[in-house]
PDB file of N, CA and C in Angstrom:
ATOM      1  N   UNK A   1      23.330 -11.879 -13.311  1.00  0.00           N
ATOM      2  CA  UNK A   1      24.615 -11.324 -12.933  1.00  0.00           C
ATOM      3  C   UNK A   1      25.691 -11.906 -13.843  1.00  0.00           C
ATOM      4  N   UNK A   2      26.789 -10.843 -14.328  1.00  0.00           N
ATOM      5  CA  UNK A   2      27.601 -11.457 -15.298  1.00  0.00           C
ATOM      6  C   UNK A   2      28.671 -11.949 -14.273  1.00  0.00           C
ATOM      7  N   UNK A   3      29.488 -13.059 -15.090  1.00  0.00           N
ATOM      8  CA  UNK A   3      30.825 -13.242 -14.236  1.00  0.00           C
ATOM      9  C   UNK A   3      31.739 -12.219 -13.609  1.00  0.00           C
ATOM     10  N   UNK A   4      31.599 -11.234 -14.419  1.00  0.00           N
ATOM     11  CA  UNK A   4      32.378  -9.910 -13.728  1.00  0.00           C
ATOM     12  C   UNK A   4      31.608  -9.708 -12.400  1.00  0.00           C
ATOM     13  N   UNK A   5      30.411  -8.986 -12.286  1.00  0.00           N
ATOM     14  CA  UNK A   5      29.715  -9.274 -11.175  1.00  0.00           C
ATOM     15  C   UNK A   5      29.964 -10.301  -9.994  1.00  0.00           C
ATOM     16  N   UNK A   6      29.844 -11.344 -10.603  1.00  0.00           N
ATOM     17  CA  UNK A   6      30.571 -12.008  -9.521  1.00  0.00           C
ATOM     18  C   UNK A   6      31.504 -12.146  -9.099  1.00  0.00           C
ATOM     19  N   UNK A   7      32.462 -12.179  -9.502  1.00  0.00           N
ATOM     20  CA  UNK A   7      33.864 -11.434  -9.171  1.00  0.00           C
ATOM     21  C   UNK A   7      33.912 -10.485  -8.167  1.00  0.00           C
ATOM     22  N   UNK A   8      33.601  -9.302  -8.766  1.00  0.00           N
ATOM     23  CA  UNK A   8      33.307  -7.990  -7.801  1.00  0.00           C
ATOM     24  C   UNK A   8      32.556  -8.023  -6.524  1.00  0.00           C
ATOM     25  N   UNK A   9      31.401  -9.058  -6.411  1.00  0.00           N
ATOM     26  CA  UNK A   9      30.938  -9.171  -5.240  1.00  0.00           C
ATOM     27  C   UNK A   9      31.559 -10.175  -4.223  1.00  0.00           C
ATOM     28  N   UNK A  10      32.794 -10.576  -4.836  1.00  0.00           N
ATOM     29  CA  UNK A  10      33.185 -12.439  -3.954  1.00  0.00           C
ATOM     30  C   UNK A  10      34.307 -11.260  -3.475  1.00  0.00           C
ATOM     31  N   UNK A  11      35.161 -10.120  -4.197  1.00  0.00           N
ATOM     32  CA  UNK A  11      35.932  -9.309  -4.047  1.00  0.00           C
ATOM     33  C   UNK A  11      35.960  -8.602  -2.613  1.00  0.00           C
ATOM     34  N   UNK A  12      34.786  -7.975  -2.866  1.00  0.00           N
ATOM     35  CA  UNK A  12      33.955  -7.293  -2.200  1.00  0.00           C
ATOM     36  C   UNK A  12      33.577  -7.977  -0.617  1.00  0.00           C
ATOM     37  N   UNK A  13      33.247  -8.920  -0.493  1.00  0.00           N
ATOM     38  CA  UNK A  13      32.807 -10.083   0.673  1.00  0.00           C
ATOM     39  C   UNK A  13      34.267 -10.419   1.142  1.00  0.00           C
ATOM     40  N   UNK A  14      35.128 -10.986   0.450  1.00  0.00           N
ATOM     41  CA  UNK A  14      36.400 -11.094   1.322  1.00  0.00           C
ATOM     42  C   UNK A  14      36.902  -9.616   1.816  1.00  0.00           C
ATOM     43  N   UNK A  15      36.768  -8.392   1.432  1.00  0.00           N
ATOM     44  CA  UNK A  15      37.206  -7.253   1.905  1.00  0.00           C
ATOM     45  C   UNK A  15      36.505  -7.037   3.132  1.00  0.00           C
ATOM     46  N   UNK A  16      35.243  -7.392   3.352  1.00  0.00           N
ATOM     47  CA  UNK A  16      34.382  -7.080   4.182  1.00  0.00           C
ATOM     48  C   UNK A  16      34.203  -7.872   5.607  1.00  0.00           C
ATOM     49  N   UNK A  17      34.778  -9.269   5.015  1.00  0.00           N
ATOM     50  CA  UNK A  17      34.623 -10.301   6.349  1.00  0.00           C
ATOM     51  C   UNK A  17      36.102 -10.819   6.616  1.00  0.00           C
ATOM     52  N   UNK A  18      36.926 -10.678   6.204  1.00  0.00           N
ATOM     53  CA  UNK A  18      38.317 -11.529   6.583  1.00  0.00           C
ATOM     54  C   UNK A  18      38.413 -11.152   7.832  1.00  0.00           C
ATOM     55  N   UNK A  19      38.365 -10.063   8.524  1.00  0.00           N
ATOM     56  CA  UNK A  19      38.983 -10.321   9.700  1.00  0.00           C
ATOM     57  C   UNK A  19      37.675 -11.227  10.664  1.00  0.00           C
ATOM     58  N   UNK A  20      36.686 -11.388  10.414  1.00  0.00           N
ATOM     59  CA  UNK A  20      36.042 -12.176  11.171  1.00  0.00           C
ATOM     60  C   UNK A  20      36.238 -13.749  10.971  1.00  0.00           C
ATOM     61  N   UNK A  21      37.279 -14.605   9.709  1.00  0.00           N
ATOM     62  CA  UNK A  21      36.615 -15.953   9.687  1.00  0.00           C
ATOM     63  C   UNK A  21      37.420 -16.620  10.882  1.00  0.00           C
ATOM     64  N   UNK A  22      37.360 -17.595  10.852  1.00  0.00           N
ATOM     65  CA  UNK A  22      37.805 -18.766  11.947  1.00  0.00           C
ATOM     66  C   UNK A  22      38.518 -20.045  11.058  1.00  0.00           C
ATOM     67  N   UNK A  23      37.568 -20.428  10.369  1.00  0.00           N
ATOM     68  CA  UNK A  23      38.201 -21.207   9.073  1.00  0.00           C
ATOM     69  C   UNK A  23      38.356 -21.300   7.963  1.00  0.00           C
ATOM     70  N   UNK A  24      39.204 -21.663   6.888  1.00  0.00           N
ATOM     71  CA  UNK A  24      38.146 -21.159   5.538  1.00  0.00           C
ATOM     72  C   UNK A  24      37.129 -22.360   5.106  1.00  0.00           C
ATOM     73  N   UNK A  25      36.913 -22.722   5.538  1.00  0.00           N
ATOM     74  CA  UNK A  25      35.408 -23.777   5.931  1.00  0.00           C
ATOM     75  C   UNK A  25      34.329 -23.167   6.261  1.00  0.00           C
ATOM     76  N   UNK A  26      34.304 -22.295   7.101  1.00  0.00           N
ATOM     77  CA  UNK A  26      33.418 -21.661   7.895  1.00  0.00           C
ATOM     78  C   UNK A  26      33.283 -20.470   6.976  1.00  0.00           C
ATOM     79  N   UNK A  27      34.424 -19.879   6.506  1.00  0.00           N
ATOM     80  CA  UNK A  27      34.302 -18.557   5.643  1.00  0.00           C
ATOM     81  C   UNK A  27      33.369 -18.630   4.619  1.00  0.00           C
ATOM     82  N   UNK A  28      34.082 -19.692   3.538  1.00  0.00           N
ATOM     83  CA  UNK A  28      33.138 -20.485   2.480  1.00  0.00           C
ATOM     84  C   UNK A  28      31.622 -20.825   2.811  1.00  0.00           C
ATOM     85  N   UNK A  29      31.079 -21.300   4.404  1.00  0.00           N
ATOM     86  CA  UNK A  29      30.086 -21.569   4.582  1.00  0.00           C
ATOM     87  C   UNK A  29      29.202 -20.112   4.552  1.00  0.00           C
ATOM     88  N   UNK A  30      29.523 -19.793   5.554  1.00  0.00           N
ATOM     89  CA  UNK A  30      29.045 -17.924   4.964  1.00  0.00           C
ATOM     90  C   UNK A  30      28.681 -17.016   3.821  1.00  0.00           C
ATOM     91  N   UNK A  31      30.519 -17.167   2.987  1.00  0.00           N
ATOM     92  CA  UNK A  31      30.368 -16.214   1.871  1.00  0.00           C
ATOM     93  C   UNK A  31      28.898 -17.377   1.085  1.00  0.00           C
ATOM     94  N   UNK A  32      28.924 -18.817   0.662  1.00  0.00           N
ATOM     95  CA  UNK A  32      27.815 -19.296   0.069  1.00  0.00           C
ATOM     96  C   UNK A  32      26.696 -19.176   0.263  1.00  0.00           C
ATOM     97  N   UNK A  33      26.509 -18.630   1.513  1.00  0.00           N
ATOM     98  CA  UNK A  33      24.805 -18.357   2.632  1.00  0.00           C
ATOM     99  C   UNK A  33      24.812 -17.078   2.326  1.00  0.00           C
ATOM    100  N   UNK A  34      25.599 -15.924   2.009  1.00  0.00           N
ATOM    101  CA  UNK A  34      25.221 -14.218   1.629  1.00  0.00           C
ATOM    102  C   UNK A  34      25.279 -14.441  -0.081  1.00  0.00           C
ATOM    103  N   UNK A  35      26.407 -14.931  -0.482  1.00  0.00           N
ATOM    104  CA  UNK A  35      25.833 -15.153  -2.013  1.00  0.00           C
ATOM    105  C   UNK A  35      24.899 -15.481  -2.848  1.00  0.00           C
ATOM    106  N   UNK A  36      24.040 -16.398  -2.081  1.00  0.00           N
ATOM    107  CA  UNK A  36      22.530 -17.266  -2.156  1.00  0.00           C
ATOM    108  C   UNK A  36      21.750 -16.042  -1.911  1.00  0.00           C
ATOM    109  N   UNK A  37      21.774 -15.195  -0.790  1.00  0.00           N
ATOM    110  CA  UNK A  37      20.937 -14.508  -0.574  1.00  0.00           C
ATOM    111  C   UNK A  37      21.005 -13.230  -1.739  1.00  0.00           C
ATOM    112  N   UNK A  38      22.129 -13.237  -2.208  1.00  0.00           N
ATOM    113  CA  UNK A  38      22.179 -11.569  -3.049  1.00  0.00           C
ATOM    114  C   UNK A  38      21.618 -12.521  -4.614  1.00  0.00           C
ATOM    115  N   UNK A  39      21.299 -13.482  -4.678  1.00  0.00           N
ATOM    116  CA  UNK A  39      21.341 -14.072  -6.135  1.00  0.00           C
ATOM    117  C   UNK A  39      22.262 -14.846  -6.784  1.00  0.00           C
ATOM    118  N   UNK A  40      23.248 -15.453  -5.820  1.00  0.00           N
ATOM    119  CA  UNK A  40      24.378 -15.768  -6.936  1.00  0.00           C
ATOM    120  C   UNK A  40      24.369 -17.562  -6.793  1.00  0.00           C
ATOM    121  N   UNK A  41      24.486 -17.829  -7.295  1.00  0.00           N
ATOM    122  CA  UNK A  41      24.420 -19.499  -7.230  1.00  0.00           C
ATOM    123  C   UNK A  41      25.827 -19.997  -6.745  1.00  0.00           C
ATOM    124  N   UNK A  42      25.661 -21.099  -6.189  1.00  0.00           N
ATOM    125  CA  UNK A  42      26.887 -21.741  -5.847  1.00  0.00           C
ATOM    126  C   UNK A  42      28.016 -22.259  -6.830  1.00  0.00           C
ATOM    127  N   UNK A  43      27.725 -22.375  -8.029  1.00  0.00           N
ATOM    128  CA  UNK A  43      28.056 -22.887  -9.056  1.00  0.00           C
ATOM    129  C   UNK A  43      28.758 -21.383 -10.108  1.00  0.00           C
ATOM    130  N   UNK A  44      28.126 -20.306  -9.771  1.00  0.00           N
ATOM    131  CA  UNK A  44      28.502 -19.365 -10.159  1.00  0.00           C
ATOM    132  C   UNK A  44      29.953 -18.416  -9.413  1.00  0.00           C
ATOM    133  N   UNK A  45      29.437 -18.551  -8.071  1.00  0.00           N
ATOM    134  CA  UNK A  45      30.378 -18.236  -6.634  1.00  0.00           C
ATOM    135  C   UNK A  45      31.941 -19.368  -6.740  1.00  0.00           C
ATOM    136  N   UNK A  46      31.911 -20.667  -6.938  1.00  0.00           N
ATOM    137  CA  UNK A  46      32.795 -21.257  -7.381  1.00  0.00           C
ATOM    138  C   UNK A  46      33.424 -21.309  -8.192  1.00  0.00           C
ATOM    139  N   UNK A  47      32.996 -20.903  -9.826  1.00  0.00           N
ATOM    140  CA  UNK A  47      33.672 -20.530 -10.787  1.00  0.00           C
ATOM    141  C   UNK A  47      34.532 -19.200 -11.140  1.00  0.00           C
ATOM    142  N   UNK A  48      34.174 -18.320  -9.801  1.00  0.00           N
ATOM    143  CA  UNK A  48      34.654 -16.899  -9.465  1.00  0.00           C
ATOM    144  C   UNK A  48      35.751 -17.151  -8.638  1.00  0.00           C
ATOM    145  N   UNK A  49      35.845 -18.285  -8.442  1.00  0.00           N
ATOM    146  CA  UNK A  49      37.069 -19.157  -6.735  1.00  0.00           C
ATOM    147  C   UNK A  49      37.925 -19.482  -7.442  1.00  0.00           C
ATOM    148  N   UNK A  50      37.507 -19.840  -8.685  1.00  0.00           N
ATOM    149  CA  UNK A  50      38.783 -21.059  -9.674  1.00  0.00           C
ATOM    150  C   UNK A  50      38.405 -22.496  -9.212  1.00  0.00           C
ATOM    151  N   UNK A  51      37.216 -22.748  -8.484  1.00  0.00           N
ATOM    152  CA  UNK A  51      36.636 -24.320  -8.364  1.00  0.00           C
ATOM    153  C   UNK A  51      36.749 -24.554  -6.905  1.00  0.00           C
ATOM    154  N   UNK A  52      37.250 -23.880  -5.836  1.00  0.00           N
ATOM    155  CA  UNK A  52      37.423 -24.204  -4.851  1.00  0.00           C
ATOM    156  C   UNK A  52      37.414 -22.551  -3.312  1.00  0.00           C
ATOM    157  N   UNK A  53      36.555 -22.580  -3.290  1.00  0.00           N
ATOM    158  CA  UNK A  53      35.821 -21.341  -2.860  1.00  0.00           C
ATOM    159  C   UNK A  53      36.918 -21.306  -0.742  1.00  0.00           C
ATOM    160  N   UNK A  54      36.851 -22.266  -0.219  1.00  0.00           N
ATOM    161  CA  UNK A  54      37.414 -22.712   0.603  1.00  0.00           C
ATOM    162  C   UNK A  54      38.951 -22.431   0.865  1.00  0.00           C
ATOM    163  N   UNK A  55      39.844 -22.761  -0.492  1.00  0.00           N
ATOM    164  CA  UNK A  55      41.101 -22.232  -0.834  1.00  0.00           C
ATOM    165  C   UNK A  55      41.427 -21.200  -1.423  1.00  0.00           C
ATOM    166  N   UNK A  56      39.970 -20.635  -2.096  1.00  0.00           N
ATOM    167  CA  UNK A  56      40.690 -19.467  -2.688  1.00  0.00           C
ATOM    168  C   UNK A  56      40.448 -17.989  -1.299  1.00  0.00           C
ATOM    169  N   UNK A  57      38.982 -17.984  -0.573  1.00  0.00           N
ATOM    170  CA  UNK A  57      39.496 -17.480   0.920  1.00  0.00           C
ATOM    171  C   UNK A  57      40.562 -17.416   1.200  1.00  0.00           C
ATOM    172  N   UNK A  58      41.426 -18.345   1.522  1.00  0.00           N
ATOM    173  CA  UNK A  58      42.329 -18.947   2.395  1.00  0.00           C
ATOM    174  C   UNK A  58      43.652 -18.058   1.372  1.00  0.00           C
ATOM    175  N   UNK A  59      43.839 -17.999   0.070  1.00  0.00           N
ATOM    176  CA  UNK A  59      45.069 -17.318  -0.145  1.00  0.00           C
ATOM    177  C   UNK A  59      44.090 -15.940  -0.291  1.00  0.00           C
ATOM    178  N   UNK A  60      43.102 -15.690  -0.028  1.00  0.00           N
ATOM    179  CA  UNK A  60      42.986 -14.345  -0.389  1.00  0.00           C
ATOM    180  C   UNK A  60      43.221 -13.683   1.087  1.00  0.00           C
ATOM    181  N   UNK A  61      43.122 -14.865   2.312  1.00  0.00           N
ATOM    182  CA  UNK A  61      43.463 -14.118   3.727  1.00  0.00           C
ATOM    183  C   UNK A  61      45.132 -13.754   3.656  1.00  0.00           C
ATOM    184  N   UNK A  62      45.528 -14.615   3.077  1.00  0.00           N
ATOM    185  CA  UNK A  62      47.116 -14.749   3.221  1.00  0.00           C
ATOM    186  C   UNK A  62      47.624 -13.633   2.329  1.00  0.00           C
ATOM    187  N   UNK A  63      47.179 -12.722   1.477  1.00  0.00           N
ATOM    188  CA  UNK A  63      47.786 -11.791   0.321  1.00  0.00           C
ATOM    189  C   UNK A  63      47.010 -10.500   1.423  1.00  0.00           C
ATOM    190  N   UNK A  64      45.915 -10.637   1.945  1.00  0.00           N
ATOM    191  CA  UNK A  64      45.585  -9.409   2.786  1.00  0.00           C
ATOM    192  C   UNK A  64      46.576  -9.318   3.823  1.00  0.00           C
ATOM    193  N   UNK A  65      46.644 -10.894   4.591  1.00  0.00           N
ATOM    194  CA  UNK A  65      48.125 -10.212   5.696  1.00  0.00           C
ATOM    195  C   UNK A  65      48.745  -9.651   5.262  1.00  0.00           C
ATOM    196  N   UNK A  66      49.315 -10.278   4.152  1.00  0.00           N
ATOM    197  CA  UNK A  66      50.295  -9.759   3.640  1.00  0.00           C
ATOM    198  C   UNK A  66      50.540  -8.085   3.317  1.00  0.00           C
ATOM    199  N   UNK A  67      49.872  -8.170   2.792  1.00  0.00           N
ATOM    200  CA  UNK A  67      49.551  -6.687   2.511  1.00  0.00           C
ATOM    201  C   UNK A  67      48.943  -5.873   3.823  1.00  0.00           C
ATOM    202  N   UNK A  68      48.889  -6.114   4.875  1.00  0.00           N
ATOM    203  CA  UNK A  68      48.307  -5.413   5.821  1.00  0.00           C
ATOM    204  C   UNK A  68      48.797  -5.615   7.335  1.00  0.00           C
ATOM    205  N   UNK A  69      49.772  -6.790   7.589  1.00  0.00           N
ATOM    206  CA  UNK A  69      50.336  -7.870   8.317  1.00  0.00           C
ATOM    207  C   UNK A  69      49.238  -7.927   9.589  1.00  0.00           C
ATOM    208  N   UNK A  70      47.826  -8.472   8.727  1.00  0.00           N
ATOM    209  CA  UNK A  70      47.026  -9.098   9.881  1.00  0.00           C
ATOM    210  C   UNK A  70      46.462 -10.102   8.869  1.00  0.00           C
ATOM    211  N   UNK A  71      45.745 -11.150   9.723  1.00  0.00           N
ATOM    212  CA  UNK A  71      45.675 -12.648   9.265  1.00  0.00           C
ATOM    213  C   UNK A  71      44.740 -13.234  10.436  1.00  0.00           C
ATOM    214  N   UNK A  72      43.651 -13.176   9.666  1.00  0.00           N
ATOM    215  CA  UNK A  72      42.639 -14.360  11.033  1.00  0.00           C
ATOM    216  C   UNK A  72      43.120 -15.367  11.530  1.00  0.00           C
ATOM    217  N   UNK A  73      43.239 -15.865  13.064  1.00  0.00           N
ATOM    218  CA  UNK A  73      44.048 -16.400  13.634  1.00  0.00           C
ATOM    219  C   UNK A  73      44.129 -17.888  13.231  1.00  0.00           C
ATOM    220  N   UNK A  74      42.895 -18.895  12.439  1.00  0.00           N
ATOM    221  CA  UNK A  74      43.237 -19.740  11.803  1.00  0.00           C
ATOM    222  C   UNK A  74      43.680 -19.788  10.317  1.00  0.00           C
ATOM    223  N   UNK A  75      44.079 -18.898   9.709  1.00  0.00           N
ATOM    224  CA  UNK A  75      44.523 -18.608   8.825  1.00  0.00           C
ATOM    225  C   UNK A  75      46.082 -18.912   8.081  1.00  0.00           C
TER     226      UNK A  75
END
């Protein structure tokens, strides 16, 4: 999978699960447990985050409120 790929699928996974996380701890624990499963390494999934997979969730929940004015309630 190229970096674009990964991109598109980390894209893709926050479109698909934000309104379910609880933390972005918990989000991160997830998106890394479906990424593993589709092929993508953790190391690959993080470099698609900017190094921090946990925070980059976390503003990608905050630009969807934004854009949508909903926001998982630990968010």
């Amino acid at each position: 999978m190229t970096s674009e790929d990964v991109d598109e699928w980390l894209d893709s996974w926050v479109e698909a699960h934000y309104q379910n996380w609880d933390t972005p701890e918990n989000a991160a624990k997830a998106c890394l447990a479906e990424a593993a499963s589709a092929g993508i390494s953790e190391r690959d999934l993080n470099a698609a985050a900017s190094g921090d997979l946990a925070a980059y969730l976390q503003e990608e929940a905050a630009a969807i409120a934004e854009a949508s004015d909903e926001a998982p309630a630990d968010f």
